[in-house]
C-alpha atoms as a PDB file:
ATOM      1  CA  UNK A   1      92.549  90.020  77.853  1.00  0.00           C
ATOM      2  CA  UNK A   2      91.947  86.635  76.635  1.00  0.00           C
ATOM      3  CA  UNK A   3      87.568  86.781  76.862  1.00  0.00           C
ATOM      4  CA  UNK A   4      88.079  90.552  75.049  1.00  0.00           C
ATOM      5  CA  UNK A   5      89.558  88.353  72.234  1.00  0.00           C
ATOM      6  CA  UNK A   6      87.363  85.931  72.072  1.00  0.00           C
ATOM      7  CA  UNK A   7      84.426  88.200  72.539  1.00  0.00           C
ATOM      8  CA  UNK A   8      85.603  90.564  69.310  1.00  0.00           C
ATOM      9  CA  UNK A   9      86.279  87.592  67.668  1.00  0.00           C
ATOM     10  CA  UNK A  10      82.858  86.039  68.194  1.00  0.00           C
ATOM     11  CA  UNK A  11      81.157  89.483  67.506  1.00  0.00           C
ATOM     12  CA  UNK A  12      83.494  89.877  64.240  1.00  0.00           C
ATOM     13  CA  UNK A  13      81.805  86.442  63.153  1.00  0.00           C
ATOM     14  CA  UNK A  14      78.609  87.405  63.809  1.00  0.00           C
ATOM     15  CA  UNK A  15      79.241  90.381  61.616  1.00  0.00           C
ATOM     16  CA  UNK A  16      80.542  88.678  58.690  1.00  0.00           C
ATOM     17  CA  UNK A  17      77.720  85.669  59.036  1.00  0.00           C
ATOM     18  CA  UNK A  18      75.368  88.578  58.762  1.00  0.00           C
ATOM     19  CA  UNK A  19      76.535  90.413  56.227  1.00  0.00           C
ATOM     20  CA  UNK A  20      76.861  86.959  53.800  1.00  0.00           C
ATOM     21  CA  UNK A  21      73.349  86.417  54.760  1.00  0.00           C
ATOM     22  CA  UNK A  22      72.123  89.636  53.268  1.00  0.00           C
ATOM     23  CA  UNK A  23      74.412  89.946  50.025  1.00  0.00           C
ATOM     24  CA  UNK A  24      73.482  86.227  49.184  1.00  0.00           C
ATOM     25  CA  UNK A  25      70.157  87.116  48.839  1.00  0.00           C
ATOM     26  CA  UNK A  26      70.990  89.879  46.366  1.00  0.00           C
ATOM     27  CA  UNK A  27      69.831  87.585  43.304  1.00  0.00           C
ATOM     28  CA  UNK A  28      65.926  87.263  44.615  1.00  0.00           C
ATOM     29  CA  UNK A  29      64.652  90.825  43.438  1.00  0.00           C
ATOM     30  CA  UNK A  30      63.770  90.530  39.451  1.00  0.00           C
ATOM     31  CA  UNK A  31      61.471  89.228  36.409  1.00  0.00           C
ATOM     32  CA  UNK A  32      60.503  85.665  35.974  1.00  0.00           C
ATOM     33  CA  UNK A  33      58.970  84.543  32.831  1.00  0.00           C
ATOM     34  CA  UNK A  34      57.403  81.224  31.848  1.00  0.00           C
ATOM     35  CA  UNK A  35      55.488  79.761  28.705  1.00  0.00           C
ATOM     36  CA  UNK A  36      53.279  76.637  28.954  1.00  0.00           C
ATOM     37  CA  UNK A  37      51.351  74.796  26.245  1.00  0.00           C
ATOM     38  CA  UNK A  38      48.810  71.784  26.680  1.00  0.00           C
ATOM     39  CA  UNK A  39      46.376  70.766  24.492  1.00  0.00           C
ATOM     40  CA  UNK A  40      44.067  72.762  26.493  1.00  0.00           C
ATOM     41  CA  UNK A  41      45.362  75.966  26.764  1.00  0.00           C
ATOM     42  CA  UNK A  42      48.335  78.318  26.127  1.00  0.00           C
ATOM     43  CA  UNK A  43      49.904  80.687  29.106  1.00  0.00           C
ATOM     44  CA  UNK A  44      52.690  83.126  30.038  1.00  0.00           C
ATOM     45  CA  UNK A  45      53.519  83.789  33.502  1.00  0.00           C
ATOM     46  CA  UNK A  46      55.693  86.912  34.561  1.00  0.00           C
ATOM     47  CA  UNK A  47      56.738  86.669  38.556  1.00  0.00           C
ATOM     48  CA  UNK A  48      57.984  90.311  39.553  1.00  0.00           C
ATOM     49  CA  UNK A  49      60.157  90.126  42.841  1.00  0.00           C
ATOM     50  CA  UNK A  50      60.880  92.742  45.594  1.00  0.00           C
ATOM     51  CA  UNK A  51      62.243  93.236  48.809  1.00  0.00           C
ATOM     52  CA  UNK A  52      59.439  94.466  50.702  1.00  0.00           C
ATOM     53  CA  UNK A  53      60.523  96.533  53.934  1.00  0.00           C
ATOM     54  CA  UNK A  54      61.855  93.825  56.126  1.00  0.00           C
ATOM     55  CA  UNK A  55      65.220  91.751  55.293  1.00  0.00           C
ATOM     56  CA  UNK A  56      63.022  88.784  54.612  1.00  0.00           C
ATOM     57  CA  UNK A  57      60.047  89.751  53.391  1.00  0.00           C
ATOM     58  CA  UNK A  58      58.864  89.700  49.621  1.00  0.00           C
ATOM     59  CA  UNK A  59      56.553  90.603  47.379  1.00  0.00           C
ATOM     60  CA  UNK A  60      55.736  88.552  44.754  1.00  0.00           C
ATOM     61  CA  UNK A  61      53.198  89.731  41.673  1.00  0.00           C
ATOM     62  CA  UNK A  62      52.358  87.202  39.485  1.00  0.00           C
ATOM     63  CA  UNK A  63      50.950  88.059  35.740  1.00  0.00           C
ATOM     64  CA  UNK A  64      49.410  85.440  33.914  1.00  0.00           C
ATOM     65  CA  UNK A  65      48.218  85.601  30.211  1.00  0.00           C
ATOM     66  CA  UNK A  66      45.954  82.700  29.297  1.00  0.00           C
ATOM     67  CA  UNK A  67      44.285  80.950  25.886  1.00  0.00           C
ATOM     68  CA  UNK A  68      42.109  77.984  26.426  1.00  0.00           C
ATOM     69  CA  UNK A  69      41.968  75.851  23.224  1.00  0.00           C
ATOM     70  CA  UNK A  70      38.684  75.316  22.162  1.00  0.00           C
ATOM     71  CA  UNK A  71      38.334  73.260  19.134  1.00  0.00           C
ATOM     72  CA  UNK A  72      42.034  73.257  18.795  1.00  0.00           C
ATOM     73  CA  UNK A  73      42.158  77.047  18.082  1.00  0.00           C
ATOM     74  CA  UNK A  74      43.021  79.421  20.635  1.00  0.00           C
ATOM     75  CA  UNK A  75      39.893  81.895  22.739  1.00  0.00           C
ATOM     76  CA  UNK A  76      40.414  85.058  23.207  1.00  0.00           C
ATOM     77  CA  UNK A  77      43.206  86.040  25.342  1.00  0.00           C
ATOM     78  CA  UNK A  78      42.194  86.172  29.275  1.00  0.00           C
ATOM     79  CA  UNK A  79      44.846  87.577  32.293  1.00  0.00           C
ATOM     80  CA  UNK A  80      45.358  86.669  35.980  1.00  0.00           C
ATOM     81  CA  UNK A  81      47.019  88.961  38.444  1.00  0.00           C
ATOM     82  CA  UNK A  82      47.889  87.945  41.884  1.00  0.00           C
ATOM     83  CA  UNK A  83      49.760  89.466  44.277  1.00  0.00           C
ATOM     84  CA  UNK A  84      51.671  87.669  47.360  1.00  0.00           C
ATOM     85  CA  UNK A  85      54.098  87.886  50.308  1.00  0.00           C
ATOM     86  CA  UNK A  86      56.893  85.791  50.568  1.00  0.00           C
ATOM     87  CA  UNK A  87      59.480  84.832  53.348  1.00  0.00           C
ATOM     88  CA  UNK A  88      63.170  83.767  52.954  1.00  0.00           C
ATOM     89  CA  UNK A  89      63.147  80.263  54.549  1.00  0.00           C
ATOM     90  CA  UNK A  90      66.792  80.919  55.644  1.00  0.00           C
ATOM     91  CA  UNK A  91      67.847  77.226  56.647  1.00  0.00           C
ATOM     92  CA  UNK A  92      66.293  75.820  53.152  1.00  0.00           C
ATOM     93  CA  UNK A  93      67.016  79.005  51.267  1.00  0.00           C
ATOM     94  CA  UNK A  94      63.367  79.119  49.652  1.00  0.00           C
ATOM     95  CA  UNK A  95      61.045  81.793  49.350  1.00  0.00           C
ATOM     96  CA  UNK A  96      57.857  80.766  51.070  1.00  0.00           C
ATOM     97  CA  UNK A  97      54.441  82.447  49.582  1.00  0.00           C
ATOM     98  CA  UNK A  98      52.312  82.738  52.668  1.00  0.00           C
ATOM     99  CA  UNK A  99      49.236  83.009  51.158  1.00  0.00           C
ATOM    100  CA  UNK A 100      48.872  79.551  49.182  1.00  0.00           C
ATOM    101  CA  UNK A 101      51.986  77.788  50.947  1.00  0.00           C
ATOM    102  CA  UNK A 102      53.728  78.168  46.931  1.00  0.00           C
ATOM    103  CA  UNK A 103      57.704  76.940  47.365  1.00  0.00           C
ATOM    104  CA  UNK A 104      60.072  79.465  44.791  1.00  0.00           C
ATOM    105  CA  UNK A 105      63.333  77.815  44.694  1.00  0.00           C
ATOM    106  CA  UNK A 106      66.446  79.259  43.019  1.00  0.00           C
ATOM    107  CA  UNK A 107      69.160  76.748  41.531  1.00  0.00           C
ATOM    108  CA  UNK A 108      72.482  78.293  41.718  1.00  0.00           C
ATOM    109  CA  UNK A 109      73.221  79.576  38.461  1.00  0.00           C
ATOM    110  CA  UNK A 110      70.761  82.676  39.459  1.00  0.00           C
ATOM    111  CA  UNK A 111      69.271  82.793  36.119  1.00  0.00           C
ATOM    112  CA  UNK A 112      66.130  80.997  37.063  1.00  0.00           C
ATOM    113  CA  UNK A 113      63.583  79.545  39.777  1.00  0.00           C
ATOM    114  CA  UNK A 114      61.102  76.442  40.110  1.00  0.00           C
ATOM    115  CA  UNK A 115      57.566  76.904  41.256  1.00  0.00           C
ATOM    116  CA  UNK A 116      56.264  73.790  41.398  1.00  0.00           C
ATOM    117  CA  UNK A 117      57.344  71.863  38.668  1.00  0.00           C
ATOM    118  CA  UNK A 118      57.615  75.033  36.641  1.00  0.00           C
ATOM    119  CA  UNK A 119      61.117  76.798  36.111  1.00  0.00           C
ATOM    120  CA  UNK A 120      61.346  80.284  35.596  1.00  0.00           C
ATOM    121  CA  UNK A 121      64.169  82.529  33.351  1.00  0.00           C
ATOM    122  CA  UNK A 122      65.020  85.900  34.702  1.00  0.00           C
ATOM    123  CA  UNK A 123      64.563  88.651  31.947  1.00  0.00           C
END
């Protein structure tokens, strides 16, 4: 009676441990945005999000709308568009890009994420 106890119990914990997993990655999915300025060019970077199949497994799309100053007036406007899959790095709770080895990390408040040095707002 006692090991049918502790084996619900343990099974039970499993459960729930699962379950927290999956609903605290709930915030991942959704729109990025970024604006940079140098005195070489100016850019805005949308990251799209998505759970791709697997629990783990992302999709990342990232938009990029470019000047380069020349002169100190803006060119004509240029875009980037790559696509990428991510991981969830479970243990550092990071999506991993696998493609370029790019770290997305998401501070708590859920309203944002660093790439690199840059940080992110959800729209």
């Amino acid at each position: 009676m006692k090991k049918l106890v502790v084996s619900i119990t343990a099974i039970a914990g499993i459960l729930v441990a699962c379950h927290s997993i999956n609903s605290n990655k709930d915030f991942i999915p959704g729109t990025y945005t970024n604006h940079a300025e140098s005195p070489y060019s100016q850019a805005d970077d949308t990251l799209t999000i998505a759970q791709a199949g697997s629990d783990n497994i992302y999709t990342v799309t990232r938009k990029t709308g470019y000047h380069r100053m020349v002169n100190g007036k803006a060119d004509s406007l240029r875009h980037q568009l790559n696509r990428w899959t991510a991981t969830w790095d479970e243990q550092k709770e990071q999506l991993v890009i696998l493609q370029t080895g790019g770290i997305l990390t998401f501070p708590q408040s859920g309203n944002s994420l660093l790439y690199g040095s840059s940080e992110y707002r959800r729209r």
